[in-house]
Structure formats: structure tokens, C-alpha cells
Protein backbone atom coordinates (compact mmCIF):
# COMPACT_ATOMS: atom_id res chain seq x y z
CA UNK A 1 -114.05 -132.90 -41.67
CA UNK A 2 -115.84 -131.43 -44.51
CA UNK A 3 -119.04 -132.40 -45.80
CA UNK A 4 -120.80 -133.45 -49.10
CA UNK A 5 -124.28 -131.47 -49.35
CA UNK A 6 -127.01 -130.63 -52.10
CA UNK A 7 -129.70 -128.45 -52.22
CA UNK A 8 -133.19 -130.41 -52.75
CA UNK A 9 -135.92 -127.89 -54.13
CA UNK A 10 -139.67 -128.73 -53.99
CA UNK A 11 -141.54 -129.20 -57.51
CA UNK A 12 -145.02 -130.24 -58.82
CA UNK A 13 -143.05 -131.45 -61.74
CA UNK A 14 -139.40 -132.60 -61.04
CA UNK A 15 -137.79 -133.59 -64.45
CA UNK A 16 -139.02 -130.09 -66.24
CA UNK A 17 -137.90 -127.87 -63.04
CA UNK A 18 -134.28 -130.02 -63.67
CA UNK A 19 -134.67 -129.17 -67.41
CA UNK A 20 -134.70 -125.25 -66.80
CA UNK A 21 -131.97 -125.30 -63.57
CA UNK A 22 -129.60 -127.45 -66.29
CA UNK A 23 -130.14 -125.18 -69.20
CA UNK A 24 -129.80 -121.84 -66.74
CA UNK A 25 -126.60 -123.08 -65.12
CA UNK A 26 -124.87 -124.84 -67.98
CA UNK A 27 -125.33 -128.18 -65.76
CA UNK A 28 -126.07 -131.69 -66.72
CA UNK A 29 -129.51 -133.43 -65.70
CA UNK A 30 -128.46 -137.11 -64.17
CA UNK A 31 -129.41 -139.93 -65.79
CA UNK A 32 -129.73 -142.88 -63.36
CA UNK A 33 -131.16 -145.39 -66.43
CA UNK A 34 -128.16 -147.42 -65.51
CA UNK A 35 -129.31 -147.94 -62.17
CA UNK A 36 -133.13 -148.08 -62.73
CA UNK A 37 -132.11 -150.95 -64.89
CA UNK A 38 -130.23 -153.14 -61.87
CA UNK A 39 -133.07 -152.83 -59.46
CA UNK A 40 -135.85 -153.20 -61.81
CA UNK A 41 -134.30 -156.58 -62.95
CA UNK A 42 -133.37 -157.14 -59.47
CA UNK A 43 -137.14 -156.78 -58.56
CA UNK A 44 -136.27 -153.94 -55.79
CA UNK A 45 -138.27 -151.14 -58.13
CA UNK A 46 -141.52 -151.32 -59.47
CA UNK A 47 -142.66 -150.28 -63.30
CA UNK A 48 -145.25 -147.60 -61.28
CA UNK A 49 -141.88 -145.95 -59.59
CA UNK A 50 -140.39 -144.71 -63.11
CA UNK A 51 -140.97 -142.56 -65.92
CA UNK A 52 -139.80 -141.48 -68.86
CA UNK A 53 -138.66 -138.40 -69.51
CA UNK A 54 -136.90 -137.17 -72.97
CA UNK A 55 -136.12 -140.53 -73.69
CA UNK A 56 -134.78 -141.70 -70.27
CA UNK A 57 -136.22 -143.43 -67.76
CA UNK A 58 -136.04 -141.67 -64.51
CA UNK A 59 -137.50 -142.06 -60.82
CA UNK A 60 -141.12 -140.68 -60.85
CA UNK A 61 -140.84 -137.41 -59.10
CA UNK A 62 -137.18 -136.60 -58.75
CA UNK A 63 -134.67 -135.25 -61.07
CA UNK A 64 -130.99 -134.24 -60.52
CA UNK A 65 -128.77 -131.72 -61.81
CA UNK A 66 -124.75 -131.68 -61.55
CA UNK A 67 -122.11 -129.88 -62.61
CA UNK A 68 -120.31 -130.95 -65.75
CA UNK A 69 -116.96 -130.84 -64.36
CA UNK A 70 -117.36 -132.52 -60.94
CA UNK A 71 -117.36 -136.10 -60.58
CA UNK A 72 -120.27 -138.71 -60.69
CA UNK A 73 -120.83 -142.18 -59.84
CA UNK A 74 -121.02 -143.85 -63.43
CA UNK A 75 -123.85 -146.36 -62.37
CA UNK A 76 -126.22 -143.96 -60.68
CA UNK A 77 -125.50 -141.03 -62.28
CA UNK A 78 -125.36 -139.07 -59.12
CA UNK A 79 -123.12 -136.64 -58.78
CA UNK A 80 -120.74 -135.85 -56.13
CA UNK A 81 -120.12 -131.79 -56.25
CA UNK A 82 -122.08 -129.44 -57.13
CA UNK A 83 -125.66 -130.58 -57.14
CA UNK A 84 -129.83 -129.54 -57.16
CA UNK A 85 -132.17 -132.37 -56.22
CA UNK A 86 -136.00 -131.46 -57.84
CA UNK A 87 -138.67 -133.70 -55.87
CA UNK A 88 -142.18 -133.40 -56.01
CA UNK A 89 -144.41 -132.36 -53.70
CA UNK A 90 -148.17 -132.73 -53.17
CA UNK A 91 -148.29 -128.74 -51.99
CA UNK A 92 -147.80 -125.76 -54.65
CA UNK A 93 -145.29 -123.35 -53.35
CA UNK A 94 -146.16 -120.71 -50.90
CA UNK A 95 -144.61 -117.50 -49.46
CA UNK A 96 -141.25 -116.00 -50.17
CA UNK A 97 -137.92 -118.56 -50.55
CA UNK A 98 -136.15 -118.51 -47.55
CA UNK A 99 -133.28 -119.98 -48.95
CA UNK A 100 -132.58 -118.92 -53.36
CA UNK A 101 -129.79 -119.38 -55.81
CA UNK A 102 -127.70 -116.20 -57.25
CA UNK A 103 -127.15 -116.70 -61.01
CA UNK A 104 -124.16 -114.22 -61.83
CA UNK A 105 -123.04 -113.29 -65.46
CA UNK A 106 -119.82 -111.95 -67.01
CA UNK A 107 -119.15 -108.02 -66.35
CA UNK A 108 -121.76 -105.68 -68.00
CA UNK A 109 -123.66 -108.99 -69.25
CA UNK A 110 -126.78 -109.05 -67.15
CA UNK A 111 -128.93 -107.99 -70.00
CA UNK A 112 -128.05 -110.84 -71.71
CA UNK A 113 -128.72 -113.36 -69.00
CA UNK A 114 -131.68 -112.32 -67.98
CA UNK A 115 -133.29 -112.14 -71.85
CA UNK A 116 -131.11 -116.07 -71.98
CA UNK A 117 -133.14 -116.72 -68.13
CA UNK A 118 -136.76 -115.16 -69.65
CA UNK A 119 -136.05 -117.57 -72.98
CA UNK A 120 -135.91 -120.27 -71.01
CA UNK A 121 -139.00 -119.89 -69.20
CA UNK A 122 -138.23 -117.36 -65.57
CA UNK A 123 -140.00 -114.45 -65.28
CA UNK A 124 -138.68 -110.95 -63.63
CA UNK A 125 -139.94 -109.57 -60.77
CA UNK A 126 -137.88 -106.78 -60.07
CA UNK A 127 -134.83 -104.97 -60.45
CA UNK A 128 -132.49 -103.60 -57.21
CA UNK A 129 -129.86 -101.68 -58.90
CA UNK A 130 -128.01 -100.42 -55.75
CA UNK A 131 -124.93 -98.92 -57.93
CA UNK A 132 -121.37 -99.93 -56.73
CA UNK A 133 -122.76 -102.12 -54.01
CA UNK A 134 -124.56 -104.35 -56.95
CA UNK A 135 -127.06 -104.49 -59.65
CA UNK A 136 -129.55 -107.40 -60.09
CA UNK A 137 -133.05 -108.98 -61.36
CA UNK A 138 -135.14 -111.03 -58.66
CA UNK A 139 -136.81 -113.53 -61.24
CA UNK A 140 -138.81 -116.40 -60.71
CA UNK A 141 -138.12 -119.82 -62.43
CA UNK A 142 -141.18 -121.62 -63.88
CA UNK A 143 -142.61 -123.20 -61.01
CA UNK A 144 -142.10 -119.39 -58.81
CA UNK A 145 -139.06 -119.97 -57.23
CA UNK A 146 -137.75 -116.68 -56.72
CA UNK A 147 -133.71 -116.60 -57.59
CA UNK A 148 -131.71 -113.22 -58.47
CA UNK A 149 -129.70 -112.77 -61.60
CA UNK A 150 -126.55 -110.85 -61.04
């Protein structure tokens, strides 16, 4: 039996770290409004446990990101593919990733995506070009999360 998984990244600030990891993998943030709604009214969420966040309410400290093409449950917006959970965290990161995403462009585009990556806020660290066995940029995203674009 195979199972369902997502990869939950620590943030200081959840809904902005969702806003670059959308806009860098052509994903969609989640919008769980629809259920924030039910247990509000249902008295099973308090106003103190939600924010807003470009012009959605959201769980304070925890953002989602799926892929547009997988499928979702229509109530909680939570998808059920291809997924990145952002939760805060009282800690700021420390000491290499042990675990990191590989963002890979189209053939002889990696200029292009990492100028597209540094646009939307990541920074480069360093470049391994290791000719035919691969060429890539370690970058960090905005919070230092080191990922490689490939």
C-alpha cells in the first residue's frame, strides 16, 4: 500500500514562505476560508487562531501549497498530491538542510530560473557546475532554506 505524504518546512512567517514556494513552483497556496468559516461558526476555532493574509483568512502560522493539477478537498482546500506545509516556529533556522527541494528548468534555461528564483526573493550561494554529470545553483529562499536550482 502506498502512502499520501507532504513535506512540512519550518518558518518564522508561514503565509509569505507559501507565497515564494507557490510563485517558484508554479503551485497554488490553499485557501481553507471555507473551512475556517464552519468551525468558527461552529465555535471549534477562535478569532485569535486566524489571520488574514492577501485577503483570505488563514490559520495563524501555517500555509499550504499544492499542485495545480492534483486534486483537493473543495471545503478545506487541502490538497491531496503534491504538497509543502509552511508552519511557524518559535526557533530561526540553524545549520545546513538535511533534507532540500531541487527546482529543475527546461534544457539550457538555468539562467533564466535562477534570475526568475533571485526576482522572487532567493539568494545564490553557489554554483557546482560538474559538466555532463550536472550543472546547478545552491540558493537560499527568503527565510535561508538552502534548495538547488537545476
Amino acid at each position: 500500500m502506498t502512502l499520501n505524504w507532504k513535506l512540512v518546512i519550518d518558518s518564522t512567517n508561514a503565509a509569505a514562505l507559501a507565497d515564494f514556494w507557490a510563485a517558484a513552483l508554479g503551485y497554488q497556496v490553499e485557501d481553507p476560508g471555507a473551512l475556517i468559516e464552519q468551525l468558527l461558526a461552529a465555535g471549534q476555532l477562535t478569532d485569535e487562531a486566524v489571520v488574514e493574509h492577501r485577503g483570505r483568512k488563514t490559520f495563524r502560522g501555517y500555509a499550504a501549497i499544492r499542485h495545480p493539477e492534483d486534486p483537493f478537498d473543495e471545503t478545506s482546500g487541502v490538497g491531496r498530491g503534491r504538497r509543502l506545509l509552511f508552519q511557524d516556529v518559535p526557533e530561526a533556522k540553524s545549520g545546513k538542510n538535511r533534507l532540500h527541494l531541487d527546482v529543475h528548468s527546461g534544457p539550457g534555461d538555468l539562467a533564466e530560473l535562477v534570475a526568475r528564483l533571485e526576482d522572487l526573493g532567493a539568494t545564490r550561494v553557489r554554483e557546482v557546475n560538474q559538466g555532463p554529470a550536472g550543472h546547478w545553483w545552491v540558493m537560499q529562499d527568503p527565510e535561508g532554506n538552502e534548495f538547488c536550482a537545476a
